[in-house]
C-alpha atoms as a PDB file:
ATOM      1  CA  UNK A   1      48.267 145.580  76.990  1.00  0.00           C
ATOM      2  CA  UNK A   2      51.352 147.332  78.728  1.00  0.00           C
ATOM      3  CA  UNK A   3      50.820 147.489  83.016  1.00  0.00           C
ATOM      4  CA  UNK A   4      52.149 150.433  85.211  1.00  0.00           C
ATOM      5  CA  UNK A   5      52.315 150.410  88.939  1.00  0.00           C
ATOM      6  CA  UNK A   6      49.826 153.303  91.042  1.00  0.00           C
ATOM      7  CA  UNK A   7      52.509 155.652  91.720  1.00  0.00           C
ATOM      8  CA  UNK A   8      54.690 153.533  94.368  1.00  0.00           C
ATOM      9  CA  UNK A   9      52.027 151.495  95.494  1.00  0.00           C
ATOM     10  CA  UNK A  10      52.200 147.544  94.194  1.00  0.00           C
ATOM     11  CA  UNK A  11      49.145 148.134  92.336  1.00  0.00           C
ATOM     12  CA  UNK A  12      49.666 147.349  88.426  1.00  0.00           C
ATOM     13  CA  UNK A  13      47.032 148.731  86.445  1.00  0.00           C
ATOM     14  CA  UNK A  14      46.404 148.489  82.656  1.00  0.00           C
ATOM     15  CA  UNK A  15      47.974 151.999  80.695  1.00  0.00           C
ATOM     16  CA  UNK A  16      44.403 152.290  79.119  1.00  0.00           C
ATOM     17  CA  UNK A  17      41.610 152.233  81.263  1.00  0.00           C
ATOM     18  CA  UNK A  18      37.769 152.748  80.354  1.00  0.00           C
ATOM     19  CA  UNK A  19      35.451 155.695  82.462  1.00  0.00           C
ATOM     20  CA  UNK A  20      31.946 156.097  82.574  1.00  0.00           C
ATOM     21  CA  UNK A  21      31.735 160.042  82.736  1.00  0.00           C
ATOM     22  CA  UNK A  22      29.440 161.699  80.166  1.00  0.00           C
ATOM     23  CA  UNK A  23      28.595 158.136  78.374  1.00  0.00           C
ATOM     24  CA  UNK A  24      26.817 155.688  81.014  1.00  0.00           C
ATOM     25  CA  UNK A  25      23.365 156.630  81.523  1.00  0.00           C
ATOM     26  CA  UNK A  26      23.491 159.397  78.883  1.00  0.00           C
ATOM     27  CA  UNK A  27      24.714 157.740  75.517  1.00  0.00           C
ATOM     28  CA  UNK A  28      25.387 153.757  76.955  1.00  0.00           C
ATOM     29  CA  UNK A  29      22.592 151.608  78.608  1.00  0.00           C
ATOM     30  CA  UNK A  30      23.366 148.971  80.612  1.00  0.00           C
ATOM     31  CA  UNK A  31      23.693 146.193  77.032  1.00  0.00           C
ATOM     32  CA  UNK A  32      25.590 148.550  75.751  1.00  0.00           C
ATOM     33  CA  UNK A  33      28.095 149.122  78.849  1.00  0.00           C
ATOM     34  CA  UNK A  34      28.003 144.535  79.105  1.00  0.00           C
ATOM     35  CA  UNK A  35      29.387 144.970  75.327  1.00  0.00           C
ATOM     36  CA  UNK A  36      31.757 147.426  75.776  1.00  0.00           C
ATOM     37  CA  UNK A  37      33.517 146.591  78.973  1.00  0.00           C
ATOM     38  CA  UNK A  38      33.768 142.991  77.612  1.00  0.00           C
ATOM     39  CA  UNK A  39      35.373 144.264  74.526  1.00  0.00           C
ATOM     40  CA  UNK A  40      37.734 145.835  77.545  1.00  0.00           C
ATOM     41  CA  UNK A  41      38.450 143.347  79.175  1.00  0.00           C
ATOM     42  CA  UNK A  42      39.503 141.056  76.394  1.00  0.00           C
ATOM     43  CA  UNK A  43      42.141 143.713  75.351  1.00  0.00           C
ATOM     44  CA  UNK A  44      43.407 143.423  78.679  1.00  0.00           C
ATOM     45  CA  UNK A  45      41.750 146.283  80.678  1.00  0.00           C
ATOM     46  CA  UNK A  46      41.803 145.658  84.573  1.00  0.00           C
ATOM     47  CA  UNK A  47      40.446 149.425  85.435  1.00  0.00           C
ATOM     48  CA  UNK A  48      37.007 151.017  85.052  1.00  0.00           C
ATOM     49  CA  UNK A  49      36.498 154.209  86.818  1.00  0.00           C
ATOM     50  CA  UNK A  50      33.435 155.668  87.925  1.00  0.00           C
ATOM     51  CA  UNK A  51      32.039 158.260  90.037  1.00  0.00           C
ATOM     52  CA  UNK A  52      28.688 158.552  92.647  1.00  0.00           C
ATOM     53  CA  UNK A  53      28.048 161.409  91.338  1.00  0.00           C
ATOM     54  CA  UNK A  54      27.492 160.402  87.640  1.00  0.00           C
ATOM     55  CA  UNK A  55      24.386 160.524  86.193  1.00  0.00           C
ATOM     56  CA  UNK A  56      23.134 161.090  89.873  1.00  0.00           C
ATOM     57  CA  UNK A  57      24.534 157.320  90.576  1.00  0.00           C
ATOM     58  CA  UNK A  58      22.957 155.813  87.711  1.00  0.00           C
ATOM     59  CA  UNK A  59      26.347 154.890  86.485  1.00  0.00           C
ATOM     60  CA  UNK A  60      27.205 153.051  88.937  1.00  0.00           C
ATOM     61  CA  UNK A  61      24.194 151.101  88.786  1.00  0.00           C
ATOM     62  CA  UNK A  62      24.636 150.499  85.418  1.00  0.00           C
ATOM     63  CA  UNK A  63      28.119 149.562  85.942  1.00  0.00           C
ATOM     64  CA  UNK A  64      27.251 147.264  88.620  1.00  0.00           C
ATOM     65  CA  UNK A  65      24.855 145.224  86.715  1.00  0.00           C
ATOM     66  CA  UNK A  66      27.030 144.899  83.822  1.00  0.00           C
ATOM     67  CA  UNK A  67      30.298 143.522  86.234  1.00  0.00           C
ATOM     68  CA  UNK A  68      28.201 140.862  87.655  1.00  0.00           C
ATOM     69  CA  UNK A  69      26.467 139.626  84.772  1.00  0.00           C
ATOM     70  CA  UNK A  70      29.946 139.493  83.425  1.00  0.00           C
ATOM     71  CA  UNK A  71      31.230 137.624  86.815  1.00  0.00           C
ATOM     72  CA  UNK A  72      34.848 137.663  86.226  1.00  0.00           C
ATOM     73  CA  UNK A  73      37.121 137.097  88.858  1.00  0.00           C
ATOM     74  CA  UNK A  74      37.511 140.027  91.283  1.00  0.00           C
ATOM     75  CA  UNK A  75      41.277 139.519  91.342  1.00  0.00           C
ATOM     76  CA  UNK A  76      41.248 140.476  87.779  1.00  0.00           C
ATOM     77  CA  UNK A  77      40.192 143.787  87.620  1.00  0.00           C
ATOM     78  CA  UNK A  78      39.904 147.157  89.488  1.00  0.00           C
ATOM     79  CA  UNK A  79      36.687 149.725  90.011  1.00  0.00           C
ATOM     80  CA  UNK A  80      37.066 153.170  91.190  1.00  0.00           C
ATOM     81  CA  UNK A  81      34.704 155.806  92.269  1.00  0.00           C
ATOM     82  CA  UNK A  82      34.985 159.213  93.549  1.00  0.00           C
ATOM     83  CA  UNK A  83      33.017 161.662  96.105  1.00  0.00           C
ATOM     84  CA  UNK A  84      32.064 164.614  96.794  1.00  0.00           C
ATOM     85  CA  UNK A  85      29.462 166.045  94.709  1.00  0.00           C
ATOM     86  CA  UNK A  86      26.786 164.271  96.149  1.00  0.00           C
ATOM     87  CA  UNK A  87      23.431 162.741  94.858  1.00  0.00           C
ATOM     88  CA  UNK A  88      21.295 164.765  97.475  1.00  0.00           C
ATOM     89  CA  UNK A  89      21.226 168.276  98.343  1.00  0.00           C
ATOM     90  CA  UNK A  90      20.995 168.475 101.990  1.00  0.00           C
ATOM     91  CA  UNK A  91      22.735 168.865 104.606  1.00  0.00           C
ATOM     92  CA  UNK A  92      26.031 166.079 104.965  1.00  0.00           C
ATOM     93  CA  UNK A  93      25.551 165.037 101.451  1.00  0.00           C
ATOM     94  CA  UNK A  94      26.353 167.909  99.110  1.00  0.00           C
ATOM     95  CA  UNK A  95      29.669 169.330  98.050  1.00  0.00           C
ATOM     96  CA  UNK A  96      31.067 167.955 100.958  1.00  0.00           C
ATOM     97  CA  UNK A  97      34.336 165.452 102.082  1.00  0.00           C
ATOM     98  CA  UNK A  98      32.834 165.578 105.659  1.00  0.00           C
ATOM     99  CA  UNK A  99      32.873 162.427 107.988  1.00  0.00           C
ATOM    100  CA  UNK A 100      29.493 161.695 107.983  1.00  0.00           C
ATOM    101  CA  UNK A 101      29.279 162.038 104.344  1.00  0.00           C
ATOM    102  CA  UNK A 102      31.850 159.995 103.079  1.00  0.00           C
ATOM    103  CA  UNK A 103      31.040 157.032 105.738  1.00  0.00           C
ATOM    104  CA  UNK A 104      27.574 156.758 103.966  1.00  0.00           C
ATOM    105  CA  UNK A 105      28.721 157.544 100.592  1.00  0.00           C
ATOM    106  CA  UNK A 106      31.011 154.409  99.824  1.00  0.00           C
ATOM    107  CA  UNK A 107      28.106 152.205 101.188  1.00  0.00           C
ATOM    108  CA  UNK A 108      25.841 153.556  98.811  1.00  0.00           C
ATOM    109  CA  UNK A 109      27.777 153.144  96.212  1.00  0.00           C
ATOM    110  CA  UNK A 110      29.099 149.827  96.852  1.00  0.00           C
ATOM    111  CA  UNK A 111      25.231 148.966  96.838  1.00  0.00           C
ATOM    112  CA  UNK A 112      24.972 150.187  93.586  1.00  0.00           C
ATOM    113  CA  UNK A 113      27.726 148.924  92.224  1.00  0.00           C
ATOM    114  CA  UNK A 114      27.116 145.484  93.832  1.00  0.00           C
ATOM    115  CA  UNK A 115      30.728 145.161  94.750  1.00  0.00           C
ATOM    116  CA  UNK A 116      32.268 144.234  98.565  1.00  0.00           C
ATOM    117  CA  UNK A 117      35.046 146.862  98.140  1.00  0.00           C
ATOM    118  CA  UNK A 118      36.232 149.166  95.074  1.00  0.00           C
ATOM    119  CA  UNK A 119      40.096 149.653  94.263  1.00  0.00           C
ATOM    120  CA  UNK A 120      40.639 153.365  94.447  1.00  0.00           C
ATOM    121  CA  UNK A 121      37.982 155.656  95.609  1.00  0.00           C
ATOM    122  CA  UNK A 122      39.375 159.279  95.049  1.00  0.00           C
ATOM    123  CA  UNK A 123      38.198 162.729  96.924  1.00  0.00           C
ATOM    124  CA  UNK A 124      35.976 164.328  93.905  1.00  0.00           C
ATOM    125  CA  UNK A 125      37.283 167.875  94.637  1.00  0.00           C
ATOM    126  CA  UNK A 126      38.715 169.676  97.634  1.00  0.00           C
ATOM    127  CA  UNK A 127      36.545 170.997 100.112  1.00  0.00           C
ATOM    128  CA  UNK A 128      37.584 173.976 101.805  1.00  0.00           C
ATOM    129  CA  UNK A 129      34.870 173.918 104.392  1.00  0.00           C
ATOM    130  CA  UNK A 130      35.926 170.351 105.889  1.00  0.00           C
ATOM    131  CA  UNK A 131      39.673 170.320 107.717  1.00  0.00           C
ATOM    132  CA  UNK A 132      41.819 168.141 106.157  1.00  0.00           C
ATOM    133  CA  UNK A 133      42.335 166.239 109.155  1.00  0.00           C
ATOM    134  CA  UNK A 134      38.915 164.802 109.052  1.00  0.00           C
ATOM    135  CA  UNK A 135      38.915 163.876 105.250  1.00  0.00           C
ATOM    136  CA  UNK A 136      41.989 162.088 105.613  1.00  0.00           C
ATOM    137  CA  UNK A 137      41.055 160.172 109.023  1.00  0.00           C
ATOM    138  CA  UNK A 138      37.510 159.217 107.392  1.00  0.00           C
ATOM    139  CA  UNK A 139      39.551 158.426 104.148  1.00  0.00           C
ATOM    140  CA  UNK A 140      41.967 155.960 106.460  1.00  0.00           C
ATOM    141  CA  UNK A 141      39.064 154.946 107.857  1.00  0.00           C
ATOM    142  CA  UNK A 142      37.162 153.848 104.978  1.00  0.00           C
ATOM    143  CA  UNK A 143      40.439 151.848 103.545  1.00  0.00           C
ATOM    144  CA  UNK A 144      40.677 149.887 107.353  1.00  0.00           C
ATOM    145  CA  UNK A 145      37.336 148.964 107.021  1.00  0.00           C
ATOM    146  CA  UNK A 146      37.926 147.193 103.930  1.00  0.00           C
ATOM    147  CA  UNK A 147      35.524 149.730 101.643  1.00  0.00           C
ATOM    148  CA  UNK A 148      38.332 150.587  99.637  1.00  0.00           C
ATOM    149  CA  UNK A 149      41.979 149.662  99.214  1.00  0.00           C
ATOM    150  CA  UNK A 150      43.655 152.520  98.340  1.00  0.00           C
ATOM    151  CA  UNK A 151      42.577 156.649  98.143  1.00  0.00           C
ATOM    152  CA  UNK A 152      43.589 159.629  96.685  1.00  0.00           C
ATOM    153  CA  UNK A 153      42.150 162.854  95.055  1.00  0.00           C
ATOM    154  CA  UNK A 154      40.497 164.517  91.721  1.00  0.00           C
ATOM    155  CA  UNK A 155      41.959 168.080  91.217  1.00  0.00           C
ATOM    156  CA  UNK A 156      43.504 169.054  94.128  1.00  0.00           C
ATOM    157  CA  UNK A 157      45.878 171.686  94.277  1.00  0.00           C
ATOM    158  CA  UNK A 158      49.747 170.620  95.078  1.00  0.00           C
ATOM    159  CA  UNK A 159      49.650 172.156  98.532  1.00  0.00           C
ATOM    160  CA  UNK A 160      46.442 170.075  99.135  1.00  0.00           C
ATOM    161  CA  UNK A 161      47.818 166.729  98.415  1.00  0.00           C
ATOM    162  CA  UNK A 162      50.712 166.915 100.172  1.00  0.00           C
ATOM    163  CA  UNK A 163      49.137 168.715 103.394  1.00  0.00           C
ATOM    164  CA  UNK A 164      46.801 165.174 103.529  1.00  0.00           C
ATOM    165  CA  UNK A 165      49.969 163.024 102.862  1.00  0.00           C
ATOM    166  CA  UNK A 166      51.830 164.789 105.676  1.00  0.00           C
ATOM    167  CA  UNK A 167      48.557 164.874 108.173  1.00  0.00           C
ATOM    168  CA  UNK A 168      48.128 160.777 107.650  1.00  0.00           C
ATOM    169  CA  UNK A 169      51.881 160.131 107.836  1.00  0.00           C
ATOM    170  CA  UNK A 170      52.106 162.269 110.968  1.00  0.00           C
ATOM    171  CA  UNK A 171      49.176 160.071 112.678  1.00  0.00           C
ATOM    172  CA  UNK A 172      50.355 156.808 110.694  1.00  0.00           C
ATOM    173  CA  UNK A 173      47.320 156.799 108.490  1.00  0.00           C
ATOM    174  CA  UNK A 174      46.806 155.080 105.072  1.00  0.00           C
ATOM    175  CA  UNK A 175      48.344 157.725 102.762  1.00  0.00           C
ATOM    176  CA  UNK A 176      46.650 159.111  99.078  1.00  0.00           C
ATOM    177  CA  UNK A 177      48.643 157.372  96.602  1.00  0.00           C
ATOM    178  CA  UNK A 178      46.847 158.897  93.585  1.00  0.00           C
ATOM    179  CA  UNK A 179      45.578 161.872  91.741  1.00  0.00           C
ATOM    180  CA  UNK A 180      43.147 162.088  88.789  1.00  0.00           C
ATOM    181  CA  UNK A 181      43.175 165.357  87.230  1.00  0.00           C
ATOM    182  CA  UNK A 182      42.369 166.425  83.451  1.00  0.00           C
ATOM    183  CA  UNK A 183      45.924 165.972  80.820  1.00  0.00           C
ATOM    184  CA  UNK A 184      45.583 166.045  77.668  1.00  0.00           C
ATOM    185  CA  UNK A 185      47.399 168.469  74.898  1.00  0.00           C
ATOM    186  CA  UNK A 186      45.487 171.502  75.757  1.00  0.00           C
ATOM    187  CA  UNK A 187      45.385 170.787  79.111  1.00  0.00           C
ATOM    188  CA  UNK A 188      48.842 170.478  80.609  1.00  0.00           C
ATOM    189  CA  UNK A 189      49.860 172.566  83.441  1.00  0.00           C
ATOM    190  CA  UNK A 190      48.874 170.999  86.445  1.00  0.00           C
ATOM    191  CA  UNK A 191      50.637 167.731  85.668  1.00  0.00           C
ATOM    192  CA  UNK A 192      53.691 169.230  84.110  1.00  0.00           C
ATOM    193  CA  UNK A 193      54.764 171.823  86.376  1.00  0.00           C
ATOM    194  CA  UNK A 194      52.550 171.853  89.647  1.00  0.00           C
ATOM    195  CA  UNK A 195      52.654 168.134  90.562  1.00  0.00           C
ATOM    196  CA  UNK A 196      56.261 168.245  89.178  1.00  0.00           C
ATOM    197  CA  UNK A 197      58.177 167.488  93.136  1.00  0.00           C
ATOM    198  CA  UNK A 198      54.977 165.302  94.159  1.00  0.00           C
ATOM    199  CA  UNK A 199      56.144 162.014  91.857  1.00  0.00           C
ATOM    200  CA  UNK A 200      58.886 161.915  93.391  1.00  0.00           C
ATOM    201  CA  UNK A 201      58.680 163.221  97.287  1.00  0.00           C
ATOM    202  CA  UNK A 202      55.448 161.467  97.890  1.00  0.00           C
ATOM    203  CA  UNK A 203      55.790 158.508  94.996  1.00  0.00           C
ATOM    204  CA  UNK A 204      51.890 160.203  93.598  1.00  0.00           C
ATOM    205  CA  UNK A 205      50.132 157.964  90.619  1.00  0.00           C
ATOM    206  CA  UNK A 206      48.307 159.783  88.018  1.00  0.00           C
ATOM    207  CA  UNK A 207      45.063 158.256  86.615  1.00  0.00           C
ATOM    208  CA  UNK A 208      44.256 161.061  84.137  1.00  0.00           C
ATOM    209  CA  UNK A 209      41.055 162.139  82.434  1.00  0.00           C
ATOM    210  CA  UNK A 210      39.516 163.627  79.236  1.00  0.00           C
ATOM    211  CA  UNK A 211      42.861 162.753  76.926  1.00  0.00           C
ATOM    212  CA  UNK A 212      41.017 163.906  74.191  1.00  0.00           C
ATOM    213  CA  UNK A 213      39.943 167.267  75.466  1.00  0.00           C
ATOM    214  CA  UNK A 214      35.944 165.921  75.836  1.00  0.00           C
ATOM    215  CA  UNK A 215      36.296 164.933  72.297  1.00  0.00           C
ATOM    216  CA  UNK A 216      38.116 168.551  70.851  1.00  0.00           C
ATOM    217  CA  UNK A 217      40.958 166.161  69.768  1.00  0.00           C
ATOM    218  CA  UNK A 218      39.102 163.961  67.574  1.00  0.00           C
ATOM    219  CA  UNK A 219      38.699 166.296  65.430  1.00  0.00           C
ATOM    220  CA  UNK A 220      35.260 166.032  64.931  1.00  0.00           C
ATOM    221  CA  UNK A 221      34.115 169.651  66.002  1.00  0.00           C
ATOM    222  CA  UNK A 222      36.238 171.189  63.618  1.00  0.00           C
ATOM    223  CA  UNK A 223      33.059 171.807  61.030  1.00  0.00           C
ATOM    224  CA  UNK A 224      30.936 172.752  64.101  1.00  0.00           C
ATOM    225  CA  UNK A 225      29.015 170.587  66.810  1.00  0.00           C
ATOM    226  CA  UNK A 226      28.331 167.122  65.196  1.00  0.00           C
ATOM    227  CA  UNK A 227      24.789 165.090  65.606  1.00  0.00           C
ATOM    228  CA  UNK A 228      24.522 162.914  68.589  1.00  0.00           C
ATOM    229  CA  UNK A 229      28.077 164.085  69.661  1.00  0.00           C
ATOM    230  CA  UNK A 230      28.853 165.194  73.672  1.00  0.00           C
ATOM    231  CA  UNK A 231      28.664 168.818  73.039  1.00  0.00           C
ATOM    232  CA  UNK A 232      24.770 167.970  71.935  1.00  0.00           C
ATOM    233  CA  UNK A 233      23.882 166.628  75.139  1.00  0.00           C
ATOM    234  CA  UNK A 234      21.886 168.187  77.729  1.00  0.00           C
ATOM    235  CA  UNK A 235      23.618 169.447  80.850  1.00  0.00           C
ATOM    236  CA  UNK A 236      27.170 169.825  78.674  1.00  0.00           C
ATOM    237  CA  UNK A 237      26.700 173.022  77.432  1.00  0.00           C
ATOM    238  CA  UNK A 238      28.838 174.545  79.007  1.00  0.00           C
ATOM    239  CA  UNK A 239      32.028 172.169  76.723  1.00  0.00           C
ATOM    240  CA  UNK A 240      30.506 173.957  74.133  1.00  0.00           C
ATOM    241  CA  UNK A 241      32.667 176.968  73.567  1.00  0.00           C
ATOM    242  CA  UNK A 242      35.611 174.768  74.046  1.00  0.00           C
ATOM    243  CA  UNK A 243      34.622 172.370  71.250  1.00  0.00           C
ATOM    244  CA  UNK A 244      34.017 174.710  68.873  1.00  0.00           C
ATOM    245  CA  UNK A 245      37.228 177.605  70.060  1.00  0.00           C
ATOM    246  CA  UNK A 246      38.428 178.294  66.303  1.00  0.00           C
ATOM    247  CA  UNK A 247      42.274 178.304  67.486  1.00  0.00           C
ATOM    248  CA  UNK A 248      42.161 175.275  68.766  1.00  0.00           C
ATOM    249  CA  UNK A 249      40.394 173.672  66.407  1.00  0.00           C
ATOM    250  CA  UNK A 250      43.105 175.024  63.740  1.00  0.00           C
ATOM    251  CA  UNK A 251      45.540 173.471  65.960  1.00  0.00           C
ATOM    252  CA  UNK A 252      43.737 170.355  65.807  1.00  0.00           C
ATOM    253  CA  UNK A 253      43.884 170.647  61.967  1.00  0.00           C
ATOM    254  CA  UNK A 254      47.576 170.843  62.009  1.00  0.00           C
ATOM    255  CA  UNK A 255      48.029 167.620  64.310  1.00  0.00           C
ATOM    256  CA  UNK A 256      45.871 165.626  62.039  1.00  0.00           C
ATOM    257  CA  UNK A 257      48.723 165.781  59.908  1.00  0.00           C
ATOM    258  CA  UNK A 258      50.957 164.619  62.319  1.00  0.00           C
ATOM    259  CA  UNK A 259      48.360 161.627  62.464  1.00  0.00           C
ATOM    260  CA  UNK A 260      48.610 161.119  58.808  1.00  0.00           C
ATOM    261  CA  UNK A 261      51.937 160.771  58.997  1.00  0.00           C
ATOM    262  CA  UNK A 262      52.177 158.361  61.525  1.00  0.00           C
ATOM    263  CA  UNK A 263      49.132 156.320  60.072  1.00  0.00           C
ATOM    264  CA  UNK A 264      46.345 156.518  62.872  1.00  0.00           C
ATOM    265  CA  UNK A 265      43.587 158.619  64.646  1.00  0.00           C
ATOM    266  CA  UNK A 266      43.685 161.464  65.620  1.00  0.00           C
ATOM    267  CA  UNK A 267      42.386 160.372  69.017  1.00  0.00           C
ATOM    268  CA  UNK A 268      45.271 157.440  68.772  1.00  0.00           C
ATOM    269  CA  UNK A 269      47.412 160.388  68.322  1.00  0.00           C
ATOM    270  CA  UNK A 270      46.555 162.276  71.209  1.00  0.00           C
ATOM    271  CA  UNK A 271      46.423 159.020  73.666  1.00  0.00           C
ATOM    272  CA  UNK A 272      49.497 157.664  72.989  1.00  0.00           C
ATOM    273  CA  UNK A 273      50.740 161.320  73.428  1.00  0.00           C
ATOM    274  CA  UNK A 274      49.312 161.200  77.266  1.00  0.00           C
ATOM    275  CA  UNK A 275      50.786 157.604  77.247  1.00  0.00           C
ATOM    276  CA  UNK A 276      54.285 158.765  76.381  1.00  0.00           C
ATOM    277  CA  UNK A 277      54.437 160.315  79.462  1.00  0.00           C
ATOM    278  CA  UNK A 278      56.312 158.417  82.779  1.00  0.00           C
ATOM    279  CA  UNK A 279      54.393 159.838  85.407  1.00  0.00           C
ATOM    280  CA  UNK A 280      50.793 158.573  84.002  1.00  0.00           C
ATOM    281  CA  UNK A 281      49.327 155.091  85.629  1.00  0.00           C
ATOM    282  CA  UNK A 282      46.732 155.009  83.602  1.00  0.00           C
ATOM    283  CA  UNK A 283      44.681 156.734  80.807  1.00  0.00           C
ATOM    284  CA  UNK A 284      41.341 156.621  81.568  1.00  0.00           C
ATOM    285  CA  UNK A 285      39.251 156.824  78.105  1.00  0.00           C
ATOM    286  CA  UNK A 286      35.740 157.262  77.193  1.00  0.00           C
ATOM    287  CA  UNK A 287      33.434 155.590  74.574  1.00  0.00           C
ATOM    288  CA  UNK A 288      30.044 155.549  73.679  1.00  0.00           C
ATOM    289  CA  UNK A 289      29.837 152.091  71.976  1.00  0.00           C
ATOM    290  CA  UNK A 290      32.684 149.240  72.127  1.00  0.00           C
ATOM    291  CA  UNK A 291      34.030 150.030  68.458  1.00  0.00           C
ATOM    292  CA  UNK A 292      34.950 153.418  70.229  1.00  0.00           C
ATOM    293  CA  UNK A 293      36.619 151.722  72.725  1.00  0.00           C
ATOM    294  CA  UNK A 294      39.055 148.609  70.503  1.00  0.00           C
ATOM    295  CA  UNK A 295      39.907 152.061  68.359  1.00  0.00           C
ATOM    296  CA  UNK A 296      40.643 154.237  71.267  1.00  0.00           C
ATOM    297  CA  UNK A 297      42.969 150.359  72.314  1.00  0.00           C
ATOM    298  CA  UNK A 298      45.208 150.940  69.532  1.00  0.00           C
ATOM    299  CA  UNK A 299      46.484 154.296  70.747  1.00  0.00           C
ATOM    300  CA  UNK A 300      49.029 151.675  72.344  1.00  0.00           C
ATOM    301  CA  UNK A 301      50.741 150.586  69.227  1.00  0.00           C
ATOM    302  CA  UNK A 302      51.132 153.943  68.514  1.00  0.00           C
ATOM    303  CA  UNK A 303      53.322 155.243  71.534  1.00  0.00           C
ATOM    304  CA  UNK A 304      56.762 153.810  69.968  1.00  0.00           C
ATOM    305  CA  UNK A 305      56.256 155.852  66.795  1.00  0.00           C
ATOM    306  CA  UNK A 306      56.326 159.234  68.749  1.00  0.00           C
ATOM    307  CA  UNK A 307      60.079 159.526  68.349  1.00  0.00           C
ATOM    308  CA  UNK A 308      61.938 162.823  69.853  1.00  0.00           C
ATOM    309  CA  UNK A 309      61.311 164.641  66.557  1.00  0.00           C
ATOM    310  CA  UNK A 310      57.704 163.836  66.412  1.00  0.00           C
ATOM    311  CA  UNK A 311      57.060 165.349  69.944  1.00  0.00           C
ATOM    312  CA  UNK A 312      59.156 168.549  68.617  1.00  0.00           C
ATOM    313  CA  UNK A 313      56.327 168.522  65.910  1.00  0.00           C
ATOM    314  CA  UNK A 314      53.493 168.321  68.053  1.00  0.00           C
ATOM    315  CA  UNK A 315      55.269 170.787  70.728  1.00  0.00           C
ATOM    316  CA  UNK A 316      55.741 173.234  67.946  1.00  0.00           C
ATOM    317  CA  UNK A 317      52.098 172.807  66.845  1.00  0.00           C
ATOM    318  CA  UNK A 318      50.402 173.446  70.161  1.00  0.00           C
ATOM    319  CA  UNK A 319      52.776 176.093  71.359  1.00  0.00           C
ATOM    320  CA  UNK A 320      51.541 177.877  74.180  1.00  0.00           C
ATOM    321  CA  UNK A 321      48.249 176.999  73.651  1.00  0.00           C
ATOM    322  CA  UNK A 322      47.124 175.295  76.350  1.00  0.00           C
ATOM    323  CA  UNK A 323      46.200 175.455  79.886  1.00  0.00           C
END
C-alpha cells in the first residue's frame, strides 16, 4: 500500500481508503463490517470514513463496535466523520453547521463510535444560513478541544473553502486542510477545474468519493438494475436513472475494453484512474462484503499500466460526457 500526505498537512494516509456510505447498516452488519475492515487493514488501510448522518448514525455504531473488537493500536489508523445533515429534525440539529449543533454532534458521535477523538471530521455540506465565521470558530474549536485533529469540508463550492481558510487564518484559527467531494470519470469538474488554484494557494487534500460512479462503472447496470445491487435499495432511488442512463452505460461498454486490455476490473480500471491523479489523498471505496474490498485493493497495481496513451484512450472514450 502506497501513502500520500492530507494536502500539506503531515498526515500520511493510505491511497485506498474504505467508507461506510450506502453499505453499513444497509447491506453490512456489524460481522460483516469486523471481516471486512480486517481484510483492510491487513492490506495496509489506515483510513475509514464515516458520516453521523449514515444510516441515521447506525454506521457509526456499527463501525465503532467493529474498531474495538478489533483493538488495534490507535496510532495505526485514522476515522473520519462528517456533519451536517443531522439525525434529528428540530431545531439546532438539522441541516445545520451552527455552533450549538456541531458542539453536540462530535460528542455523539464519538459515543457511537467509541473513539476519544476521530482524524478528520469534515463539514457535510455548506450551510448558507450559518456565517462562516461561526462554522469555522466552532470547527477550531472542536480541533482545540481534542475532538478532532484536523477539519475540512464535503462539497463546498471554491469560494466557500477559501472564504473559511481566510476567516481562520485572519483570527489564527486551525485551518480546513481537506475536501471530500464526488471524482470519478463521469464526475470531474469540480476537482479538475474549480478547485484547480486551491492545491496550491491553500495546500487543500482531496479525500474523494463514489470512484465508481455508485457502482455505474462496474459495469454491472449495463443489462439493467441487478438483484441485491445499490440501485435496489430503498431510499436510493433516486441513483436510479443514473445507473441505468443508456449513454453512459455505452461508454462504460467501451472502457471495459480498455480493462481487457490492461487485464483487470473494470472497477480496478476506474480506481486506479482516480489514483493517477496528484491532487487525490485518498480514494475512499465502498464494499459490501470483504472480497469486494481485496478486489477493489488491486486497483493499485494497476495505476503504472495507465501510460500517457492509455489515458488518451479513456479521454477519447468519455469525451465530454461527464459532469
Amino acid at each position: 500500500m502506497n501513502y500520500r500526505r492530507l494536502g500539506r498537512s503531515g498526515l500520511q494516509l493510505s491511497e485506498l481508503s474504505v467508507g461506510s456510505w450506502v453499505t453499513y447498516g444497509k447491506q453490512v452488519d456489524h460481522r460483516a463490517a469486523r471481516e471486512s475492515l480486517a481484510v483492510a487493514y491487513d492490506a495496509g488501510v489506515n483510513f475509514f470514513d464515516n458520516a453521523e448522518s449514515y444510516a441515521g448514525g447506525l454506521s457509526e455504531t456499527i463501525m465503532g463496535a467493529a474498531l474495538k473488537e478489533l483493538a488495534w493500536p490507535r496510532v495505526s489508523y485514522a476515522v473520519s466523520t462528517k456533519f451536517f445533515w443531522g439525525i434529528n429534525r428540530g431545531p439546532n440539529q438539522f441541516h445545520t453547521l451552527n455552533r450549538k449543533y456541531l458542539h453536540n454532534a462530535i460528542d455523539a458521535s464519538l459515543k457511537r463510535l467509541q473513539l476519544d477523538y476521530v482524524d478528520l471530521v469534515f463539514c457535510h455540506r455548506a450551510d448558507p444560513a450559518t456565517p462562516i465565521e461561526e462554522t469555522v470558530w466552532a470547527m477550531s474549536d472542536m480541533i482545540t478541544r481534542g475532538k478532532a485533529l484536523y477539519w475540512g469540508t464535503s462539497e463546498w463550492s471554491a469560494d466557500e473553502i477559501r472564504a473559511a481558510y481566510e476567516i481562520a487564518e485572519r483570527h489564527h484559527l486551525h485551518k480546513p486542510v481537506m475536501e471530500q467531494p464526488q471524482y470519478n470519470l463521469f464526475h470531474r469538474s469540480r476537482v479538475e477545474q474549480e478547485y484547480a488554484r486551491l492545491y496550491e494557494d491553500l495546500g487543500l487534500g482531496l479525500t474523494t468519493w463514489s470512484p465508481l460512479a455508485s457502482g455505474l462503472l462496474t459495469g454491472k447496470y449495463r443489462a439493467g438494475v441487478p438483484s441485491g445491487s445499490r440501485g435496489e435499495i430503498q431510499g436510493f432511488e433516486f441513483l436510479r436513472d443514473k445507473l441505468t442512463d443508456t449513454r453512459k452505460n455505452e461508454i462504460v461498454g467501451r472502457l471495459a475494453t480498455v480493462a481487457d486490455e490492461l487485464d483487470c476490473t473494470l472497477a480496478q480500471l476506474s480506481l486506479a484512474w482516480v489514483l493517477k491523479n496528484p491532487r487525490v489523498s485518498t480514494v475512499i471505496t465502498g464494499a459490501s462484503h470483504a472480497g469486494q474490498i481485496a478486489e477493489n485493493l488491486k486497483a493499485a497495481e494497476i495505476v503504472a499500466r495507465i501510460t500517457p496513451e492509455v489515458l488518451s484512450q479513456i479521454e477519447s472514450i468519455v469525451g465530454k460526457d461527464y459532469e
